[in-house]
N, C-alpha and C. Protein backbone atom coordinates (compact mmCIF):
# COMPACT_ATOMS: atom_id res chain seq x y z
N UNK A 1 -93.31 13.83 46.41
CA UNK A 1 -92.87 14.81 45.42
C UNK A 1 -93.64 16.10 45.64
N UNK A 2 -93.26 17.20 45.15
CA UNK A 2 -93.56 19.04 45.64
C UNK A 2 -94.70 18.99 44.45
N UNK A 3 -95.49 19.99 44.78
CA UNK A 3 -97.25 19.74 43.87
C UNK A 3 -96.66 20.78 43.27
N UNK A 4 -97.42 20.49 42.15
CA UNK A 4 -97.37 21.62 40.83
C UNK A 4 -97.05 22.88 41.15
N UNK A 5 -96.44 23.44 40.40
CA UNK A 5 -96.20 24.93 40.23
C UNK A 5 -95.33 25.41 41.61
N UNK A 6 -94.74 23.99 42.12
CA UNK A 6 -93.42 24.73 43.44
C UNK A 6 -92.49 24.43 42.86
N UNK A 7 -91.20 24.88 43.06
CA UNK A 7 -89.99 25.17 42.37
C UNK A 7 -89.07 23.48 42.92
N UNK A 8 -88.87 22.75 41.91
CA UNK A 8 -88.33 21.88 41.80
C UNK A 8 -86.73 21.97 41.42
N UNK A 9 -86.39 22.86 41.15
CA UNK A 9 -84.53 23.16 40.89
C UNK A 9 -84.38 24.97 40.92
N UNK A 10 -83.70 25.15 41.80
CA UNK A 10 -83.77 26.95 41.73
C UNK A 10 -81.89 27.34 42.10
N UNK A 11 -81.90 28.24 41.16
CA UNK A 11 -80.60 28.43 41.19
C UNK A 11 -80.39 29.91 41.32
N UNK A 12 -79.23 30.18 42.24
CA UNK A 12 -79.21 31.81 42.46
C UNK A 12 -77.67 31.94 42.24
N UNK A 13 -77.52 33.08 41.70
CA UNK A 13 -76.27 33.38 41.36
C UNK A 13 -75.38 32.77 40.81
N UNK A 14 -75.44 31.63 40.19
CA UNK A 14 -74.53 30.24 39.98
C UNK A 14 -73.69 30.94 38.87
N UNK A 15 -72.44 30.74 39.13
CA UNK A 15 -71.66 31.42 37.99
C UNK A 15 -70.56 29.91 37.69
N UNK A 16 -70.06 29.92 36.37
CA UNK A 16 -69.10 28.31 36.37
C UNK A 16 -68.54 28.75 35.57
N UNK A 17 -67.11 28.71 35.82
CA UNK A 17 -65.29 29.05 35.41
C UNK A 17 -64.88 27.98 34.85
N UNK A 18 -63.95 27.69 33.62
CA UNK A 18 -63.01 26.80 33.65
C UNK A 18 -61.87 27.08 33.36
N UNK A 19 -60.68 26.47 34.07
CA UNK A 19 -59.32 26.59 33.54
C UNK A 19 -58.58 26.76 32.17
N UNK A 20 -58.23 27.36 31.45
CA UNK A 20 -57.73 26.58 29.99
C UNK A 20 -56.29 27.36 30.37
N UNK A 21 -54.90 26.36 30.74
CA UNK A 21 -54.15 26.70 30.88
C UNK A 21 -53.75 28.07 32.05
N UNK A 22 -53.23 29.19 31.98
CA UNK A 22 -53.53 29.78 32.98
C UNK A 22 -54.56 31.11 33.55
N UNK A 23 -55.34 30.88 31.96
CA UNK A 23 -56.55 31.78 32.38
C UNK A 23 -57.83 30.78 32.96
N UNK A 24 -59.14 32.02 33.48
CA UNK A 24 -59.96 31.89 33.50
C UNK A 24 -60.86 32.14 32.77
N UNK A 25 -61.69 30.78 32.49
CA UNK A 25 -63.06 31.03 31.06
C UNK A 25 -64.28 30.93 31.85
N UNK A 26 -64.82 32.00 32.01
CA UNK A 26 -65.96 32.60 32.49
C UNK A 26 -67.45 32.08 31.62
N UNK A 27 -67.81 30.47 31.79
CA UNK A 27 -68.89 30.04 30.72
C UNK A 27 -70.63 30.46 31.23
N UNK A 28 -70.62 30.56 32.46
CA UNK A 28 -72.04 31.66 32.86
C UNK A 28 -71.37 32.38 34.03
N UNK A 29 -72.70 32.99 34.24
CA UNK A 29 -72.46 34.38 35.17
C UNK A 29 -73.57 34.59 35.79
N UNK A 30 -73.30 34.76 36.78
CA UNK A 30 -75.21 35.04 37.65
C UNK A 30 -76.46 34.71 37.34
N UNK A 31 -76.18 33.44 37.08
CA UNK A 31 -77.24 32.59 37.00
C UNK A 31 -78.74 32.74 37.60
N UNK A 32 -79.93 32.89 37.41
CA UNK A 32 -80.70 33.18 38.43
C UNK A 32 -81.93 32.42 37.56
N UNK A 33 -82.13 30.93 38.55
CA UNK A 33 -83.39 30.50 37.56
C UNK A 33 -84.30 29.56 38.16
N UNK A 34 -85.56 29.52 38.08
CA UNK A 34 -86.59 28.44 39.24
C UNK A 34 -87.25 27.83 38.27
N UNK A 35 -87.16 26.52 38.13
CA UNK A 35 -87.93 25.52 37.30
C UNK A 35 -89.11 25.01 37.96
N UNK A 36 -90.45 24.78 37.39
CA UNK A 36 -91.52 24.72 39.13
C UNK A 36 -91.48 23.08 38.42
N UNK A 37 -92.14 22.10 39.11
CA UNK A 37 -92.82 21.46 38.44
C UNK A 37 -93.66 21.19 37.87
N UNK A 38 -93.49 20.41 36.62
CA UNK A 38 -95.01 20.52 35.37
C UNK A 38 -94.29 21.54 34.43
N UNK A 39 -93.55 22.23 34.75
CA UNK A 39 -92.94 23.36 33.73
C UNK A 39 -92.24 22.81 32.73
N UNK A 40 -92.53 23.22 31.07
CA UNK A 40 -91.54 22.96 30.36
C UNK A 40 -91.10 24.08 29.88
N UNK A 41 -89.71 23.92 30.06
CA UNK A 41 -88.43 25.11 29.05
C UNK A 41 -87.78 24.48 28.26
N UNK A 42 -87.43 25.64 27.50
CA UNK A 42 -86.38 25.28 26.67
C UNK A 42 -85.30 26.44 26.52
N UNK A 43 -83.77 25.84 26.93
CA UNK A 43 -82.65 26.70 26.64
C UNK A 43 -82.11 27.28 25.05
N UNK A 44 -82.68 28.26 24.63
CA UNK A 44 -82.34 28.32 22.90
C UNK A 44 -80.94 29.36 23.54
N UNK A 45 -79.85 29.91 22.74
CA UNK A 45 -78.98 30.64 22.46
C UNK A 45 -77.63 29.90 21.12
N UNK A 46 -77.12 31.27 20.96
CA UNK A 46 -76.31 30.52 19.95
C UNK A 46 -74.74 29.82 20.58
N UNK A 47 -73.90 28.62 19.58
CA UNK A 47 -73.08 28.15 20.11
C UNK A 47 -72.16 28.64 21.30
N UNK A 48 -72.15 27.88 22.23
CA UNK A 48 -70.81 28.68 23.04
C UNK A 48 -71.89 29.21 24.17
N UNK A 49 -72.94 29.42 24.03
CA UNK A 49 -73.79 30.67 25.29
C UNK A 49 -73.71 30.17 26.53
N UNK A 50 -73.55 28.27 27.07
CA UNK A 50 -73.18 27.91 27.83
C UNK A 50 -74.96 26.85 28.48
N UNK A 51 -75.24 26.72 27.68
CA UNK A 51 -76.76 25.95 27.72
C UNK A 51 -76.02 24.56 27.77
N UNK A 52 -75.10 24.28 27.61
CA UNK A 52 -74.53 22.74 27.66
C UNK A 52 -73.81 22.38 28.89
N UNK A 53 -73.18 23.98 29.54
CA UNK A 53 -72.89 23.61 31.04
C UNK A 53 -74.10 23.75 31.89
N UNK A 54 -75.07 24.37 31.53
CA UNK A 54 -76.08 24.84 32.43
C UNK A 54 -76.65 23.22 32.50
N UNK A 55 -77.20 22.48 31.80
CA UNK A 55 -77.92 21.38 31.80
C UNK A 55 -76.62 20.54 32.40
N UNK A 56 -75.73 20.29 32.49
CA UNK A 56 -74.68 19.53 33.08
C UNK A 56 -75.30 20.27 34.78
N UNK A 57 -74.80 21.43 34.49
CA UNK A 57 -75.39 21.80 36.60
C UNK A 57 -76.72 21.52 36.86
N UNK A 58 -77.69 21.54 36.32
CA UNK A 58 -78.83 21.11 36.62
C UNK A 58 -79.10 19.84 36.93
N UNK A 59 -78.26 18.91 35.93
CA UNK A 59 -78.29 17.11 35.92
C UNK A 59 -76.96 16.67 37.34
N UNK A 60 -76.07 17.81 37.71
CA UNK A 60 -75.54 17.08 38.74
C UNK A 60 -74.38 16.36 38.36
N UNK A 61 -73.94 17.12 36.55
CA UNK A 61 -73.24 16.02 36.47
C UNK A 61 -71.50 16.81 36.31
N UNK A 62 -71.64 17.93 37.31
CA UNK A 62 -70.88 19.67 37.20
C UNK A 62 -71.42 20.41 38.59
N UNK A 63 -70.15 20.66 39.42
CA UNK A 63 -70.99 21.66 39.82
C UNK A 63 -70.39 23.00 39.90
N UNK A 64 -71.36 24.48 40.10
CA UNK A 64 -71.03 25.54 39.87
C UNK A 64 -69.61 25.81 40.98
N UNK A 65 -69.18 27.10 40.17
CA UNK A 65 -67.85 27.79 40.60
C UNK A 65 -68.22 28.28 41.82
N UNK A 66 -69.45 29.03 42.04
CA UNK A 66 -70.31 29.79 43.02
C UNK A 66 -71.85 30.05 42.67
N UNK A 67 -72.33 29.96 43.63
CA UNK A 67 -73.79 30.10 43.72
C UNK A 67 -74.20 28.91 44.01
N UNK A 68 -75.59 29.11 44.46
CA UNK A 68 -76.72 28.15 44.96
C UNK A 68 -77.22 27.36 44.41
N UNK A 69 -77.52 26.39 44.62
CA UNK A 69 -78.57 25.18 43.41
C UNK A 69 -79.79 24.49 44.46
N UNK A 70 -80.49 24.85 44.53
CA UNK A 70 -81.81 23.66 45.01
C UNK A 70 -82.55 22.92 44.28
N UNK A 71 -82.45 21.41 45.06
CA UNK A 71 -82.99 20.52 43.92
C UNK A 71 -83.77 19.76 44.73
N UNK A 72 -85.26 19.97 44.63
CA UNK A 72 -86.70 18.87 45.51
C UNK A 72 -85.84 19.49 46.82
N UNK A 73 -85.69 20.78 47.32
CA UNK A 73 -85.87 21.71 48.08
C UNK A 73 -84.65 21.10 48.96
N UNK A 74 -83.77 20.91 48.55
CA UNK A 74 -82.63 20.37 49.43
C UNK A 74 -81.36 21.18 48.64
N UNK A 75 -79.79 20.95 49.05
CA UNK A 75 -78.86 21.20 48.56
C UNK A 75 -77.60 20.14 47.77
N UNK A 76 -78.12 20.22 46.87
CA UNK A 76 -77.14 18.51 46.01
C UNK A 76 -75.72 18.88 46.41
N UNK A 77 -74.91 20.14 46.22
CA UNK A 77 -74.00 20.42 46.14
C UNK A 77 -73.40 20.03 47.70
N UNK A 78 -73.85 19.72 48.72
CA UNK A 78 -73.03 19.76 50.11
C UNK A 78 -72.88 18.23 49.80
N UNK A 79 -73.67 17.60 49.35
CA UNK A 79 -73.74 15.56 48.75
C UNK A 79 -71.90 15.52 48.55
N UNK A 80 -71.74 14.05 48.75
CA UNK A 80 -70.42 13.83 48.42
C UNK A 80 -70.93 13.69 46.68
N UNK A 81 -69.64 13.48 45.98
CA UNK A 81 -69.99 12.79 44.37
C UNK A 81 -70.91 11.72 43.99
N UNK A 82 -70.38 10.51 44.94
CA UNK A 82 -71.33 9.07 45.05
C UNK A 82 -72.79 9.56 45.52
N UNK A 83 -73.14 10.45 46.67
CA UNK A 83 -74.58 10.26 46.55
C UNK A 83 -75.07 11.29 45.49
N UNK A 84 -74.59 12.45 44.68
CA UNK A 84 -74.73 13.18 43.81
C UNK A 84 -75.12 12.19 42.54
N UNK A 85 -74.42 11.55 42.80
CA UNK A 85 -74.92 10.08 41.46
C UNK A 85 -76.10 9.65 41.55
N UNK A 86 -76.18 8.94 42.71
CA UNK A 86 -77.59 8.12 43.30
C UNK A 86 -78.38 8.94 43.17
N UNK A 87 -78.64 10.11 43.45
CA UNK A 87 -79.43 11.55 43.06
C UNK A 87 -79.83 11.52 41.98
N UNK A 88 -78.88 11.47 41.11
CA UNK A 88 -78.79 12.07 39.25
C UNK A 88 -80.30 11.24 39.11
N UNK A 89 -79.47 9.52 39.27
CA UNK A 89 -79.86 8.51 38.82
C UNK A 89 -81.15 8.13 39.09
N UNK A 90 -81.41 8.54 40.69
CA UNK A 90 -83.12 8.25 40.94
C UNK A 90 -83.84 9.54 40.69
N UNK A 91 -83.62 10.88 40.21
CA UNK A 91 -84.63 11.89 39.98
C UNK A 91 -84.84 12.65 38.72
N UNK A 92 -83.07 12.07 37.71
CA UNK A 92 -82.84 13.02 36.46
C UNK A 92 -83.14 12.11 35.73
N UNK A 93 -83.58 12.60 33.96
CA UNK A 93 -83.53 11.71 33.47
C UNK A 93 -82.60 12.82 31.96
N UNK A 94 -81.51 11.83 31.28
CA UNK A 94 -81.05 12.47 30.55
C UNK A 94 -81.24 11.73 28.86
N UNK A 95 -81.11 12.66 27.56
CA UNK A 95 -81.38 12.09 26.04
C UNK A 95 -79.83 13.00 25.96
N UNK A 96 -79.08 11.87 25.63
CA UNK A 96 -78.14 12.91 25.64
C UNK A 96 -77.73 13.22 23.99
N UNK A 97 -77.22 13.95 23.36
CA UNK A 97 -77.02 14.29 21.72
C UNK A 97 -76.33 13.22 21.02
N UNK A 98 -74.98 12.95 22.02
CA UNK A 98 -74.36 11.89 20.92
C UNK A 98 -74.36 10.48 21.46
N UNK A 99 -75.25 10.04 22.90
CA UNK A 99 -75.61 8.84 22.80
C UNK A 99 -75.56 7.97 24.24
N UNK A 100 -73.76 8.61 23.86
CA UNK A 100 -73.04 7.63 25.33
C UNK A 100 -73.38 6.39 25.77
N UNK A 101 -72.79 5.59 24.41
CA UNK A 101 -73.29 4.20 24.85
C UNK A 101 -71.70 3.34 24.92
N UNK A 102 -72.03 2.69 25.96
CA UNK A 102 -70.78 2.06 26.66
C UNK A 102 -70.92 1.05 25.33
N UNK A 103 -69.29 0.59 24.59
CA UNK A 103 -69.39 -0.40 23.70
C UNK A 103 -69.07 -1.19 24.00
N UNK A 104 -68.44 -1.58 25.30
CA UNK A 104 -68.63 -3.06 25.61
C UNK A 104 -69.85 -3.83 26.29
N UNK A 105 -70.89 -2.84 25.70
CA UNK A 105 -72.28 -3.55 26.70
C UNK A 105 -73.43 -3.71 25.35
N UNK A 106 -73.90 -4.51 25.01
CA UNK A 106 -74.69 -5.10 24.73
C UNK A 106 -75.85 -3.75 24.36
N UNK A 107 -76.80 -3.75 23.47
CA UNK A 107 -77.90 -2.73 22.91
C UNK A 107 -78.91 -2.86 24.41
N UNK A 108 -79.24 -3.93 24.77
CA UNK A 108 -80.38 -3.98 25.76
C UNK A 108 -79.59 -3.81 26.96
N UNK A 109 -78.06 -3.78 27.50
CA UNK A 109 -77.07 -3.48 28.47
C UNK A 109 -77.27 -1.97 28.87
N UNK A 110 -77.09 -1.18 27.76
CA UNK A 110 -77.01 0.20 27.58
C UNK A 110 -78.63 0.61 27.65
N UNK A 111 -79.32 0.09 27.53
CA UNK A 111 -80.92 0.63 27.91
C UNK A 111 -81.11 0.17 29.02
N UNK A 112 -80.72 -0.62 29.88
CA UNK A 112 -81.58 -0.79 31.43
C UNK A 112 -80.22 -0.47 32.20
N UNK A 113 -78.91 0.20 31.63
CA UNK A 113 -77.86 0.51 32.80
C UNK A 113 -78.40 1.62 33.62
N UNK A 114 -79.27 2.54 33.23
CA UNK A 114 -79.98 3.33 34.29
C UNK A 114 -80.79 2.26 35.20
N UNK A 115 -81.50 2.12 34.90
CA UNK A 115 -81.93 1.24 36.27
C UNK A 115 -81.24 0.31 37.12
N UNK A 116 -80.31 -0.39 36.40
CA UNK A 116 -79.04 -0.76 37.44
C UNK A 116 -78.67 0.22 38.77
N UNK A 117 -78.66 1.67 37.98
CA UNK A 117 -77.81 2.71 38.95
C UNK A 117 -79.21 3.29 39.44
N UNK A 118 -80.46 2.73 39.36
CA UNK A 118 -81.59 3.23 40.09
C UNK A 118 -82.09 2.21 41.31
N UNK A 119 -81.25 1.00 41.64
CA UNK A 119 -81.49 0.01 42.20
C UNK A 119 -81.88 -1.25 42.02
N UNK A 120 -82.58 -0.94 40.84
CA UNK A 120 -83.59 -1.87 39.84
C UNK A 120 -82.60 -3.19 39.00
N UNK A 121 -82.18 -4.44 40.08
CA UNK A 121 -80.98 -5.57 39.13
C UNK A 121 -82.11 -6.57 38.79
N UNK A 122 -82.97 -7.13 38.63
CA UNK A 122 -83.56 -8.21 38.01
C UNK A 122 -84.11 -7.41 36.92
N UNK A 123 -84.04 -7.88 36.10
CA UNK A 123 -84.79 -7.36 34.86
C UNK A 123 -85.59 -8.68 33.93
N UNK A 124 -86.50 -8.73 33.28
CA UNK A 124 -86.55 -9.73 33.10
C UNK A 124 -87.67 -9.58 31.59
């Protein structure tokens, strides 16, 4: 892993569009941002500012319209989807707001399904 205070996710220009019918919705715009490690942030703005797609591009789980993303000094975005997963899964870790818990799985199912998708099948 990169020693303190080197840039662990850096993003240049990243701008992300979505369709709604036949326009374009412009949800960021020239993105420009270096997270080092050991760093903590926090995204404040009000509803809508686009802090909910930004953490989706950061987690890998979205990617931008245009612009750059480096993540542990590599490029996630050239990854097919499947290893973009295996990625997520062995380096991100997500709390997500409303939960996302699969209901056909069991309370202790839904707490070790990350480690399933981290390699980790005996549990015990």
């Amino acid at each position: 892993m990169k020693n303190p205070g080197q840039p662990i996710a850096v993003m240049k220009d990243v701008t992300k569009s979505y369709l709604k019918g036949r326009n374009s919705f412009q949800v960021l715009k020239n993105v420009n941002l270096s997270i080092d490690m050991g760093e903590k942030i926090a995204l404040v703005g009000p509803s809508g500012a686009g802090k909910t797609t930004l953490l989706y591009l950061l987690g890998l789980m979205d990617i931008p319209t245009s612009g750059s993303y480096t993540l542990l000094g590599s490029n996630p975005l050239a990854l097919s989807d499947s290893a973009r997963s295996r990625l997520r899964g062995q380096t991100i870790g997500f709390v997500f707001q409303n939960y996302n818990l699969l209901p056909h799985l069991r309370t202790w199912e839904n707490v070790a399904l990350p480690l399933h998708y981290s390699g980790i099948t005996r549990f015990n």
